[in-house]
PDB file of N, CA and C in Angstrom:
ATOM      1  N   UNK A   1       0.849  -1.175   0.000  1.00  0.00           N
ATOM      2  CA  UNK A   1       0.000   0.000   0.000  1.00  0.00           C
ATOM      3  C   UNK A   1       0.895   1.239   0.000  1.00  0.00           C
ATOM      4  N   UNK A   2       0.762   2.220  -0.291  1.00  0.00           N
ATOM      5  CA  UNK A   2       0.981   3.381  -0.742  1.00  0.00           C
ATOM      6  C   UNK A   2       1.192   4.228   0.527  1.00  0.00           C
ATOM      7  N   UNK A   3       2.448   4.690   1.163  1.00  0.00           N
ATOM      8  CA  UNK A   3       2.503   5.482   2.185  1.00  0.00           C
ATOM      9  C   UNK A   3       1.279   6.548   2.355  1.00  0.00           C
ATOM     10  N   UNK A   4       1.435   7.135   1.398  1.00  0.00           N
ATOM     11  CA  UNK A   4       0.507   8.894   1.193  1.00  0.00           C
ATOM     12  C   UNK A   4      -0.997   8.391   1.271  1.00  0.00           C
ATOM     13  N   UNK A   5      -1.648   6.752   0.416  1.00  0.00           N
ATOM     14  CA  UNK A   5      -3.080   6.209   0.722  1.00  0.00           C
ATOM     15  C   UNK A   5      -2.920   5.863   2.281  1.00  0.00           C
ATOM     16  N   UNK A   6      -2.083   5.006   2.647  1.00  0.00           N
ATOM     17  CA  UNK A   6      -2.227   4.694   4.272  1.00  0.00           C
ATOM     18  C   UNK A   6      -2.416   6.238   5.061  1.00  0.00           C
ATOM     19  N   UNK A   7      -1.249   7.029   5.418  1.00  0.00           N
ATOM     20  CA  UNK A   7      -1.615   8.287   6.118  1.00  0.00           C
ATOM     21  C   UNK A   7      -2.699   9.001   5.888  1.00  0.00           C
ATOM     22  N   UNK A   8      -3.092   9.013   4.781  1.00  0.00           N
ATOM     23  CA  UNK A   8      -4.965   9.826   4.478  1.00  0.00           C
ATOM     24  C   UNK A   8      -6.055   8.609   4.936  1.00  0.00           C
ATOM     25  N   UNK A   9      -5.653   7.341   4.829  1.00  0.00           N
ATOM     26  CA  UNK A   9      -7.031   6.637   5.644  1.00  0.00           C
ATOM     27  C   UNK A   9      -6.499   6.559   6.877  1.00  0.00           C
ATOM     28  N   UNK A  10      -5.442   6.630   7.621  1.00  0.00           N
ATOM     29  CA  UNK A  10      -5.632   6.521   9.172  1.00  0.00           C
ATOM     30  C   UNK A  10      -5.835   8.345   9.727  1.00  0.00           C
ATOM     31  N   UNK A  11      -5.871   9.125   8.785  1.00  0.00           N
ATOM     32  CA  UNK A  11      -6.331  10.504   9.220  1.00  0.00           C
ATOM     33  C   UNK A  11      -8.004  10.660   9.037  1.00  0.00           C
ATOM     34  N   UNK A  12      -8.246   9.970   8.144  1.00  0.00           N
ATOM     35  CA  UNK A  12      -9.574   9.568   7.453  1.00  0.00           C
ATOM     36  C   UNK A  12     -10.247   9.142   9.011  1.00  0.00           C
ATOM     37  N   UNK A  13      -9.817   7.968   9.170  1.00  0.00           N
ATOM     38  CA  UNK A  13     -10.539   7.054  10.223  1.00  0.00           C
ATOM     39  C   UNK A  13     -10.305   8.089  11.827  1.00  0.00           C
ATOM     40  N   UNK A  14      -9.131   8.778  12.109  1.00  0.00           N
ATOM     41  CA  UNK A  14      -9.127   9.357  13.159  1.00  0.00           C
ATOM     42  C   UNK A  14     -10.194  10.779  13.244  1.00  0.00           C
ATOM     43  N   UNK A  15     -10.336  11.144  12.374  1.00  0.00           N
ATOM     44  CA  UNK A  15     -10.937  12.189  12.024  1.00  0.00           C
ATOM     45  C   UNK A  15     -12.483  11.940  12.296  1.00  0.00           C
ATOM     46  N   UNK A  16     -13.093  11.154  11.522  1.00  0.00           N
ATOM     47  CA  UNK A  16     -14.154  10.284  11.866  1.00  0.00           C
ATOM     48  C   UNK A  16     -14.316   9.835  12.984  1.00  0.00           C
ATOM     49  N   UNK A  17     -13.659   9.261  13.713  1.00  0.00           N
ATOM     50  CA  UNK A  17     -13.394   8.943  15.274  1.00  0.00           C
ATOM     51  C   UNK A  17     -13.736  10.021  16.320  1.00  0.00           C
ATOM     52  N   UNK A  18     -13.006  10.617  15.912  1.00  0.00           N
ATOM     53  CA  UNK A  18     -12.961  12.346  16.787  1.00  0.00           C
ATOM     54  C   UNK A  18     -14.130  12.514  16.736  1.00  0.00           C
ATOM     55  N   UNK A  19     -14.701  12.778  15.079  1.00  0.00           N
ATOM     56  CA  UNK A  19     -16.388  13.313  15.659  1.00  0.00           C
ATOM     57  C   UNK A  19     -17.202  12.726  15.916  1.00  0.00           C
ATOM     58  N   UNK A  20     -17.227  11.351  15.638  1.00  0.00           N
ATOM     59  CA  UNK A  20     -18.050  10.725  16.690  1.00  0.00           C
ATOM     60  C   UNK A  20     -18.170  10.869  17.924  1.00  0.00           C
ATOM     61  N   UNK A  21     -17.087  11.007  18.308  1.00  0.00           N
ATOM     62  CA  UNK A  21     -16.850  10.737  19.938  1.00  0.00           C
ATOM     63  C   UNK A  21     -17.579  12.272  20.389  1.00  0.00           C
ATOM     64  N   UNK A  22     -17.479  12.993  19.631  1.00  0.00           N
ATOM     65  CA  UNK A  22     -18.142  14.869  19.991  1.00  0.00           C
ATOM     66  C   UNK A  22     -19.314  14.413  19.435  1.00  0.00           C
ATOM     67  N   UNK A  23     -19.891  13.830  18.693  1.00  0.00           N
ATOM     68  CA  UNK A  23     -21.319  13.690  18.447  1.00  0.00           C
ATOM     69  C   UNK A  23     -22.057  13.163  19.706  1.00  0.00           C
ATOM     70  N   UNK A  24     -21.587  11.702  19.912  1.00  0.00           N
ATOM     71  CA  UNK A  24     -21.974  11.343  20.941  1.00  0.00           C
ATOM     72  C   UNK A  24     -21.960  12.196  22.790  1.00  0.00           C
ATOM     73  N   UNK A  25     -20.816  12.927  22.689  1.00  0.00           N
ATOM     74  CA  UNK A  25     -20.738  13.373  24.199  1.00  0.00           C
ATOM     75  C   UNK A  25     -21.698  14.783  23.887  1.00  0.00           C
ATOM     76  N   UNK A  26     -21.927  15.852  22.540  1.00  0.00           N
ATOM     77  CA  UNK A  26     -23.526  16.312  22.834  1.00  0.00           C
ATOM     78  C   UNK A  26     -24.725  15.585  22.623  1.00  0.00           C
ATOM     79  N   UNK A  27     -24.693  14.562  21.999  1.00  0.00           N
ATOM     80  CA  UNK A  27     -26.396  13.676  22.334  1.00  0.00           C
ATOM     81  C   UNK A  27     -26.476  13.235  23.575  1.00  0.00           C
ATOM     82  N   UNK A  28     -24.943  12.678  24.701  1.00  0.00           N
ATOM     83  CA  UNK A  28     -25.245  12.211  25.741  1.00  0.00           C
ATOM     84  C   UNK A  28     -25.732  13.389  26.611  1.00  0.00           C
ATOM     85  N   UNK A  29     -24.780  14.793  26.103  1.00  0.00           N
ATOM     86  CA  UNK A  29     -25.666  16.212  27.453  1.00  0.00           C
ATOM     87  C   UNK A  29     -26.792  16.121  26.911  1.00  0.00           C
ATOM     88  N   UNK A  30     -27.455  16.333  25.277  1.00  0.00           N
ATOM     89  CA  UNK A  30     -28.714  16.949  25.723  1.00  0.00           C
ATOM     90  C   UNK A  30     -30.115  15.768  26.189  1.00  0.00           C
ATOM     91  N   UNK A  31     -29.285  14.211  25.951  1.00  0.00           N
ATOM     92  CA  UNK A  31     -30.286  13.898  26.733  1.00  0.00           C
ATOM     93  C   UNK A  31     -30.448  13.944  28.568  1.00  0.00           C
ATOM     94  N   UNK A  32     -29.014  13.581  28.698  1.00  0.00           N
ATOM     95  CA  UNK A  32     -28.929  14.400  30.379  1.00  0.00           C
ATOM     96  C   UNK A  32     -30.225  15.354  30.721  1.00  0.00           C
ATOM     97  N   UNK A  33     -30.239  16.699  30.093  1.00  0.00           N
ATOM     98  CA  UNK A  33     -30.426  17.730  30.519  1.00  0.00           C
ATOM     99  C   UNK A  33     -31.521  18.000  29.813  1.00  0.00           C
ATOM    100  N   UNK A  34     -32.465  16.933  28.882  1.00  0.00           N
ATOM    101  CA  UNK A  34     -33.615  16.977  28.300  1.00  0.00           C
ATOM    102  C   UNK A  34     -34.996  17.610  29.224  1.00  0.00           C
ATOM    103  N   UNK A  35     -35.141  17.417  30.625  1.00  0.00           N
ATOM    104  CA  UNK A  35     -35.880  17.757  31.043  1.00  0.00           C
ATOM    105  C   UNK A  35     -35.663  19.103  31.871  1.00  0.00           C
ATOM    106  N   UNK A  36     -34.631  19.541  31.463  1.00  0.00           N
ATOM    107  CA  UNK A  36     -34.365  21.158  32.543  1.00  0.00           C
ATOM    108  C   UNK A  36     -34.397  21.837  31.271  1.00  0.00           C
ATOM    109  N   UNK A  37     -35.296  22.927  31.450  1.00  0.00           N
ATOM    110  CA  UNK A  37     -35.378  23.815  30.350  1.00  0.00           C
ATOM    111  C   UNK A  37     -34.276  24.844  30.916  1.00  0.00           C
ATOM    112  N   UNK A  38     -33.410  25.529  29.840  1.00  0.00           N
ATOM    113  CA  UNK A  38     -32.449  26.288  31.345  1.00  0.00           C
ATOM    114  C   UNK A  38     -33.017  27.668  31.158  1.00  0.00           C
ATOM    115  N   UNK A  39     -32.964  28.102  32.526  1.00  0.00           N
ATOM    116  CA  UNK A  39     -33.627  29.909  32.893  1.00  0.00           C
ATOM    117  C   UNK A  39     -33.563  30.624  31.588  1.00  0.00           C
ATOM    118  N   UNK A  40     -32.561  30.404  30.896  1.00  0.00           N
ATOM    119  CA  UNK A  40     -32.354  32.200  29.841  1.00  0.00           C
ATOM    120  C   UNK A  40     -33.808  31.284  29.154  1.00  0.00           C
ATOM    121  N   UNK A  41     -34.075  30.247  29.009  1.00  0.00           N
ATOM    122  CA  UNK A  41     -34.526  29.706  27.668  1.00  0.00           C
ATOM    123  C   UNK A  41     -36.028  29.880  28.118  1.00  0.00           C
ATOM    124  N   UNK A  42     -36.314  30.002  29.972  1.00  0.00           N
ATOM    125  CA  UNK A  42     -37.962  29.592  30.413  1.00  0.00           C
ATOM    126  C   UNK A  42     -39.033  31.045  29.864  1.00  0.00           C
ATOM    127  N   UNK A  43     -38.275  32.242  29.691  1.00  0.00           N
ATOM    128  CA  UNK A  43     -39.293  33.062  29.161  1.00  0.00           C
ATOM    129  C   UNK A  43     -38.960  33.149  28.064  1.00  0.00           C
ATOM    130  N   UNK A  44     -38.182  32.626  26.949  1.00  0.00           N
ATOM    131  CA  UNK A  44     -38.272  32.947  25.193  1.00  0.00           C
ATOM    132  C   UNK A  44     -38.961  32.031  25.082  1.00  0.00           C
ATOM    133  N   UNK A  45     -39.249  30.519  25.228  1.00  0.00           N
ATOM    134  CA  UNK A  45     -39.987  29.364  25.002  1.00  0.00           C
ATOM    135  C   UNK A  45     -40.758  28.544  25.571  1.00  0.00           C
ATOM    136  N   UNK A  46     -41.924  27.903  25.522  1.00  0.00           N
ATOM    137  CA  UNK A  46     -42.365  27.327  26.061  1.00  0.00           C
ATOM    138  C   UNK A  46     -42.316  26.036  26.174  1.00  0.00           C
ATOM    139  N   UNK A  47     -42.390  25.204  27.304  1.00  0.00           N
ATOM    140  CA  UNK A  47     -42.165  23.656  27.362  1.00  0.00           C
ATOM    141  C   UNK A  47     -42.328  22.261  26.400  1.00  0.00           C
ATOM    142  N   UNK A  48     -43.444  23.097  25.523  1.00  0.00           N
ATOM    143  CA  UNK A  48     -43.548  22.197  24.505  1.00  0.00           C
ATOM    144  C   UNK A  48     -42.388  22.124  23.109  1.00  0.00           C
ATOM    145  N   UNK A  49     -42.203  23.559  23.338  1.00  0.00           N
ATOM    146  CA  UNK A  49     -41.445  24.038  21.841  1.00  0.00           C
ATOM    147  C   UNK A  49     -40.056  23.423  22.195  1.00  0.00           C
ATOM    148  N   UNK A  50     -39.645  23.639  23.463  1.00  0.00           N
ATOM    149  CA  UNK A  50     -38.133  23.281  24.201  1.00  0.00           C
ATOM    150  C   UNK A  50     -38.350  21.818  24.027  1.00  0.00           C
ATOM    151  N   UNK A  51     -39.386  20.766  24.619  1.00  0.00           N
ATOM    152  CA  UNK A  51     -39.599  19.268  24.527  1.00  0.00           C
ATOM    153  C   UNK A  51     -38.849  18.992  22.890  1.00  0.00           C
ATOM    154  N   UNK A  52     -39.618  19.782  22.223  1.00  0.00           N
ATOM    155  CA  UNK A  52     -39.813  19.533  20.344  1.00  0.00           C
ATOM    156  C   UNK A  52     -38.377  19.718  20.074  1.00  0.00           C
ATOM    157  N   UNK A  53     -37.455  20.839  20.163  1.00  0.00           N
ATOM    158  CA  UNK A  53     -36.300  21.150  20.028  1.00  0.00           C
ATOM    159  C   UNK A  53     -35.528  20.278  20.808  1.00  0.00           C
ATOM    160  N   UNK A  54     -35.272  19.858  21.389  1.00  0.00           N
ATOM    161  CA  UNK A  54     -34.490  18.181  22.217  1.00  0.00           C
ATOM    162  C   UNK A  54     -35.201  17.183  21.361  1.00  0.00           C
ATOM    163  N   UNK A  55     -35.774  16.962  21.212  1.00  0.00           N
ATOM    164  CA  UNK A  55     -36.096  15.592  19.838  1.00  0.00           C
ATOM    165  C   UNK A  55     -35.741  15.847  18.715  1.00  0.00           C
ATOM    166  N   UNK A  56     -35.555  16.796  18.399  1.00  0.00           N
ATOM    167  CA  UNK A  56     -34.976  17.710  16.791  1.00  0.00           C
ATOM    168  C   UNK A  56     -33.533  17.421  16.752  1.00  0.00           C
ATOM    169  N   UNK A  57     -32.846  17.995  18.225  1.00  0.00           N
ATOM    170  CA  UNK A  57     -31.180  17.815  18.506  1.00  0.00           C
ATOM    171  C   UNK A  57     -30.792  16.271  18.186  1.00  0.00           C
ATOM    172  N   UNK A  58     -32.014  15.344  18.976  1.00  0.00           N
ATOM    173  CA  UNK A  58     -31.448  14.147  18.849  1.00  0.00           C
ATOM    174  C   UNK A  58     -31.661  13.379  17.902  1.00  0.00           C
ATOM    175  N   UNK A  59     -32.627  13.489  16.718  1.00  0.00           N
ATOM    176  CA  UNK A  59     -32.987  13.012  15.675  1.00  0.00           C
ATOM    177  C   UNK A  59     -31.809  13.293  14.914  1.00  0.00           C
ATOM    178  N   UNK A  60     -31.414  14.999  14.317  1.00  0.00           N
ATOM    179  CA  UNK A  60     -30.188  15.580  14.227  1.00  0.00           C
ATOM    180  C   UNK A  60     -29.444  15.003  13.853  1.00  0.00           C
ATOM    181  N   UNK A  61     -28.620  15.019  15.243  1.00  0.00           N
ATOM    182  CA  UNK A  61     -27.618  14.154  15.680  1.00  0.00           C
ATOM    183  C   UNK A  61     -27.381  12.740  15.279  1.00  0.00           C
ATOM    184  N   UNK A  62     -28.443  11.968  15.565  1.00  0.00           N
ATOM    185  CA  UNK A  62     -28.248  10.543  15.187  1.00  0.00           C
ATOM    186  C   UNK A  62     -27.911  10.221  13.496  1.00  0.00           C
ATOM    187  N   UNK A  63     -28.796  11.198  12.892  1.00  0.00           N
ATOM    188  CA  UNK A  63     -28.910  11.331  11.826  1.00  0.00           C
ATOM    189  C   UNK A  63     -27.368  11.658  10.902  1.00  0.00           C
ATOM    190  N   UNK A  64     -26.752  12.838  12.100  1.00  0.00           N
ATOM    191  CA  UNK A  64     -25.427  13.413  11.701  1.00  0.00           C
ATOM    192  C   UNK A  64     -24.080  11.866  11.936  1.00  0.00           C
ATOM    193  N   UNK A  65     -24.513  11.033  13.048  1.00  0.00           N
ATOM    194  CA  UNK A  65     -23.761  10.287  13.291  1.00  0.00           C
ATOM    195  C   UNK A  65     -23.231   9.177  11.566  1.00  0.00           C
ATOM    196  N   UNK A  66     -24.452   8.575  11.533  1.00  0.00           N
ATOM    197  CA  UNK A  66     -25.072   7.800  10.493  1.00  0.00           C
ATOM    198  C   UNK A  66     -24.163   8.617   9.035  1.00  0.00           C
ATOM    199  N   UNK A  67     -24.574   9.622   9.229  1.00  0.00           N
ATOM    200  CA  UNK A  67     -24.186  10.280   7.340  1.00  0.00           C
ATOM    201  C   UNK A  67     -22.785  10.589   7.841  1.00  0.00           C
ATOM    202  N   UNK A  68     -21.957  10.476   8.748  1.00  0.00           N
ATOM    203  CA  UNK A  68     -20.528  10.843   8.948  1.00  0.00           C
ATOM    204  C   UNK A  68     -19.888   9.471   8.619  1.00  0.00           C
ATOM    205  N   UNK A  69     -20.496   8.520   9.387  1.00  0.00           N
ATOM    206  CA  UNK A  69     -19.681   7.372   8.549  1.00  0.00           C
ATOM    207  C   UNK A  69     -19.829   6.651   7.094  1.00  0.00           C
ATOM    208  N   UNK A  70     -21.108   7.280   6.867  1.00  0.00           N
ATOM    209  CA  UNK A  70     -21.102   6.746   5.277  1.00  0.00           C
ATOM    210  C   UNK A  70     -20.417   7.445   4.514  1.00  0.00           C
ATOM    211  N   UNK A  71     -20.012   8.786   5.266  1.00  0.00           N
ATOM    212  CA  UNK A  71     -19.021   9.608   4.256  1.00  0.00           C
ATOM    213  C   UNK A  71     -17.650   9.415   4.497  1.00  0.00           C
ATOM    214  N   UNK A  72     -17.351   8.627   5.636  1.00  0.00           N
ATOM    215  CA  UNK A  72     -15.956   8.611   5.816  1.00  0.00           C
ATOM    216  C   UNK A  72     -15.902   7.052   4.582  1.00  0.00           C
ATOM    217  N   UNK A  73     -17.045   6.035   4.791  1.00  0.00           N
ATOM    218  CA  UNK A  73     -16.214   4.929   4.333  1.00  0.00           C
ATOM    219  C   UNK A  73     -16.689   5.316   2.429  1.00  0.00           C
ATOM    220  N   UNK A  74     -17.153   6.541   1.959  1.00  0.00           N
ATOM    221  CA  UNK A  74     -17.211   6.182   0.457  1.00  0.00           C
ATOM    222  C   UNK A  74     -16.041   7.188   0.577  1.00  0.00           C
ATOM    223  N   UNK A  75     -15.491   7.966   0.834  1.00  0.00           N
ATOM    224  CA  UNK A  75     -14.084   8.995   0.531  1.00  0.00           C
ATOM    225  C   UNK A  75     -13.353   7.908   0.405  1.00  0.00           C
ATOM    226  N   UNK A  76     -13.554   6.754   2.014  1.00  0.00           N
ATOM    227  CA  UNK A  76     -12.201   6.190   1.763  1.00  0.00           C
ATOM    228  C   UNK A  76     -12.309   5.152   0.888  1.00  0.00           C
ATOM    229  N   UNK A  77     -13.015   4.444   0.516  1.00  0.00           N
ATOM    230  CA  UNK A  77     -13.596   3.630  -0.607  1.00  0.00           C
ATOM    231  C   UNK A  77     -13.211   4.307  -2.035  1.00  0.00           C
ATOM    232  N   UNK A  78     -13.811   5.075  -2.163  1.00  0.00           N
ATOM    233  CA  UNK A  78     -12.758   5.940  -4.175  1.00  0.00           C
ATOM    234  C   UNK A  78     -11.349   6.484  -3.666  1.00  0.00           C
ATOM    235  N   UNK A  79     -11.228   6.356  -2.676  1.00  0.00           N
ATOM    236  CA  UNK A  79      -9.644   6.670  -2.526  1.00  0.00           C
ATOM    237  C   UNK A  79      -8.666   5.872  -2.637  1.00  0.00           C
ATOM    238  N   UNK A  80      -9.317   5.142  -1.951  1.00  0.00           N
ATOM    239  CA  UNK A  80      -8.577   3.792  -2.101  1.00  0.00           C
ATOM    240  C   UNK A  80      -8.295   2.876  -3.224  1.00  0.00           C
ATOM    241  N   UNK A  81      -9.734   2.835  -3.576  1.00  0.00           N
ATOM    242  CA  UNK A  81      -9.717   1.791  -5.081  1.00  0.00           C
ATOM    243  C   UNK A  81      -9.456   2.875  -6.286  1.00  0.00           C
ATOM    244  N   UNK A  82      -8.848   3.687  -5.956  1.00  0.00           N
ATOM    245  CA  UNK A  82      -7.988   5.199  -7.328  1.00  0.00           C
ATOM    246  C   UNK A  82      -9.490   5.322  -8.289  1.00  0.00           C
ATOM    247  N   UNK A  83     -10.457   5.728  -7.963  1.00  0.00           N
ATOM    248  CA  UNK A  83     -11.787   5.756  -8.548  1.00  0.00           C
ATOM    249  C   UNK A  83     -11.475   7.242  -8.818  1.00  0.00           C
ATOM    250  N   UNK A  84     -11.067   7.874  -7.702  1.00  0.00           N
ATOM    251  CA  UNK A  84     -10.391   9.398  -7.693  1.00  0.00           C
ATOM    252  C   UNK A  84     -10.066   9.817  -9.379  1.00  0.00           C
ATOM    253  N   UNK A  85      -8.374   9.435  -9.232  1.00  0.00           N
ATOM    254  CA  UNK A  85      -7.847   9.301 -10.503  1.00  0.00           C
ATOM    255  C   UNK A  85      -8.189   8.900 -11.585  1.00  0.00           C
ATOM    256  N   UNK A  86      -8.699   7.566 -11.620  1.00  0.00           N
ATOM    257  CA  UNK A  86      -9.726   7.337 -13.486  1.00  0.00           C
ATOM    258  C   UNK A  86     -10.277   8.418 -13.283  1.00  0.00           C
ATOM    259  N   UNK A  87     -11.451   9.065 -12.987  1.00  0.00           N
ATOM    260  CA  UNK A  87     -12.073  10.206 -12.893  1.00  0.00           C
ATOM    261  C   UNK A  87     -11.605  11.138 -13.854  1.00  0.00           C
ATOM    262  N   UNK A  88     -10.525  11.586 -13.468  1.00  0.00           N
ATOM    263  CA  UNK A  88      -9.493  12.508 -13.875  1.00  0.00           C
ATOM    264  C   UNK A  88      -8.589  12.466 -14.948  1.00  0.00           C
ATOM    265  N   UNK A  89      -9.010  11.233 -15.964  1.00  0.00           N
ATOM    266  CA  UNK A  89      -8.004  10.543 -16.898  1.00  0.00           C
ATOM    267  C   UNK A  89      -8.438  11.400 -17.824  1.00  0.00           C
TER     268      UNK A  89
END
């Protein structure tokens, strides 16, 4: 394998890693903290709209999790198999 393909998929995969790991540690606060509406937020919104907006974050989110790795493994998938380059012939 190709020094320059190896270092772009283990930056590939760390990179991906990283934000998972930040995806997951804000889906784990806002479900924590799903039921405290916080003070600045109790007179701009009401309990229902705040409920709705925490199911939005976490739908979101899950959603963001999901499309981060399908994008890490098709980058690294035409990168790998030089799909890149024919491209470019």
């Amino acid at each position: 394998m190709d020094p320059i393909l190896a270092v772009f998929l283990i930056l590939l995969f760390l990179k991906t890693l990283v934000s998972l790991w930040l995806d997951w540690l804000n889906l784990s606060h806002v479900k924590r903290h799903a039921d405290e509406r916080p003070d600045a937020l109790k007179e701009v919104i009401d309990a229902e709209t705040y409920e709705r907006s925490v199911k939005y974050t976490l739908t979101k989110g899950r959603f963001g999790i999901v499309n981060g790795v399908f994008d890490a493994l098709i980058h690294g998938a035409v990168v790998a198999t030089g799909l890149l380059g024919f491209a470019f012939r």
